[in-house]
Protein backbone atom coordinates (compact mmCIF):
# COMPACT_ATOMS: atom_id res chain seq x y z
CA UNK A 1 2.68 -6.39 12.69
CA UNK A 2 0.29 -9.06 12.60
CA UNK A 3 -3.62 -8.56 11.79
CA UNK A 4 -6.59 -10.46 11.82
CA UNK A 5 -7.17 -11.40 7.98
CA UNK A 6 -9.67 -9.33 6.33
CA UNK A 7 -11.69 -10.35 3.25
CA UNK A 8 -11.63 -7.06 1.20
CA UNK A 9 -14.01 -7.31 -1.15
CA UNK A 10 -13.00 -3.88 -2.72
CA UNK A 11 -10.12 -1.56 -2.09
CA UNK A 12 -11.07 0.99 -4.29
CA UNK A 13 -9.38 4.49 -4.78
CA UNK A 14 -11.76 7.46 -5.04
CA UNK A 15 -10.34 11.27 -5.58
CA UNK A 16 -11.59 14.27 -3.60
CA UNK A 17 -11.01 17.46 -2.96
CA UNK A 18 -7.46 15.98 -4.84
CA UNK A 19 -6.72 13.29 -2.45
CA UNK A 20 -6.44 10.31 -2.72
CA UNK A 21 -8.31 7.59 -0.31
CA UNK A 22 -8.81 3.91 -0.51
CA UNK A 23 -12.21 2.59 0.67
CA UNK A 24 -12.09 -0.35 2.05
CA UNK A 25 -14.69 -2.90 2.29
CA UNK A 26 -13.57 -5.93 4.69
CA UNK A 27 -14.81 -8.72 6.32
CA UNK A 28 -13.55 -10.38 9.57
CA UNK A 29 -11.95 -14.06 8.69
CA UNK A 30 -10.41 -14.98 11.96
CA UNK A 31 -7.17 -15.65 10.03
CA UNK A 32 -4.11 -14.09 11.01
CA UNK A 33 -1.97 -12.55 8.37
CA UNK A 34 1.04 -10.38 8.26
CA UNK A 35 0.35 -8.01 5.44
CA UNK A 36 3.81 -6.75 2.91
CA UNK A 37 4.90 -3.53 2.79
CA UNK A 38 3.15 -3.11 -0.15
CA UNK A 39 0.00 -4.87 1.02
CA UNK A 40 -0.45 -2.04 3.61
CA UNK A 41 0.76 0.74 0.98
CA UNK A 42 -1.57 -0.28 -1.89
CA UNK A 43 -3.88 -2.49 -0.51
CA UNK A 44 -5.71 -4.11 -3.44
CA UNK A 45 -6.26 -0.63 -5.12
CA UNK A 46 -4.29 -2.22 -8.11
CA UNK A 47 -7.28 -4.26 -9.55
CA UNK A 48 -9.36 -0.92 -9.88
CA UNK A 49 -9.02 1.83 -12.86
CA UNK A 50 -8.27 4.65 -10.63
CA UNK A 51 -5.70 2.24 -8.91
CA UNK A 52 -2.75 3.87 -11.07
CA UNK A 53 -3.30 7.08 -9.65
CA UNK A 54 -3.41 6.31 -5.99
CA UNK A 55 -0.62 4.03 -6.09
CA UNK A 56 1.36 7.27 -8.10
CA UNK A 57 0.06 9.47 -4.47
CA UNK A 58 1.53 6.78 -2.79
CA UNK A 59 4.91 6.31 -3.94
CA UNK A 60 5.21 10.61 -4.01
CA UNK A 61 5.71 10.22 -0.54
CA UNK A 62 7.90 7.26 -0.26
CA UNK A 63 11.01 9.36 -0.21
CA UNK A 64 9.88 11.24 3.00
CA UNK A 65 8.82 8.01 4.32
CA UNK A 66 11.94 6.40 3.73
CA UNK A 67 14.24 8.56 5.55
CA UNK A 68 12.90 7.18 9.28
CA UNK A 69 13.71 3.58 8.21
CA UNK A 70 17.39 2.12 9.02
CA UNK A 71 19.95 1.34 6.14
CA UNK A 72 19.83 -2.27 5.66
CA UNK A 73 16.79 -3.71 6.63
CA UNK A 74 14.02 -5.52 4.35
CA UNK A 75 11.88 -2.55 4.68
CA UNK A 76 14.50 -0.06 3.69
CA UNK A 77 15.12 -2.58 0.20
CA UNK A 78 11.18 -2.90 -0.62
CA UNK A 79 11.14 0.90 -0.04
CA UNK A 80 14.00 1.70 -2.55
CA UNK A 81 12.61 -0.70 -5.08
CA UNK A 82 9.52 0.88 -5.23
CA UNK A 83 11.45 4.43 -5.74
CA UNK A 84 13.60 3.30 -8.28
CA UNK A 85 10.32 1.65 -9.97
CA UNK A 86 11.87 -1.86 -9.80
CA UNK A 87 9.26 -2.67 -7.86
CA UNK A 88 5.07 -3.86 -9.47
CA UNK A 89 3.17 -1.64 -6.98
């Protein structure tokens, strides 16, 4: 996938009603950009406090995700690096 490049001035991770959402603040840039797996998984959640916890909600459901993507490919090895926790996320 390839997206116009956003300018996200804040991906922060708020809790409610015990889930887990990532609000997103973005500007259009006109630049294209193919995002990482772990761009579009964690956005830039990471810089935030609560940023441990949704990334945690995230990678709970990695497993599940994993099983519809084929042995082999570079998806399938980001995806079992982050399971394994060899992987920053």
């Amino acid at each position: 996938m390839v997206f116009p490049s956003l300018c996200q001035g804040a991906d922060r991770p708020v809790q409610a009603a015990g889930r887990w959402y990532a609000v997103m603040a973005a500007e259009y840039t006109g630049e294209v950009k193919t995002p990482t797996f772990q761009e579009c998984l964690f956005g830039l959640t990471g810089q935030w406090p609560e940023g441990e916890g949704y990334a945690a909600w995230q990678k709970a459901k990695l497993p599940r995700l994993r099983l519809g993507v084929p042995d082999g490919t570079e998806l399938a090895k980001e995806m079992d690096e982050l399971i394994k926790g060899e992987s920053k996320g």
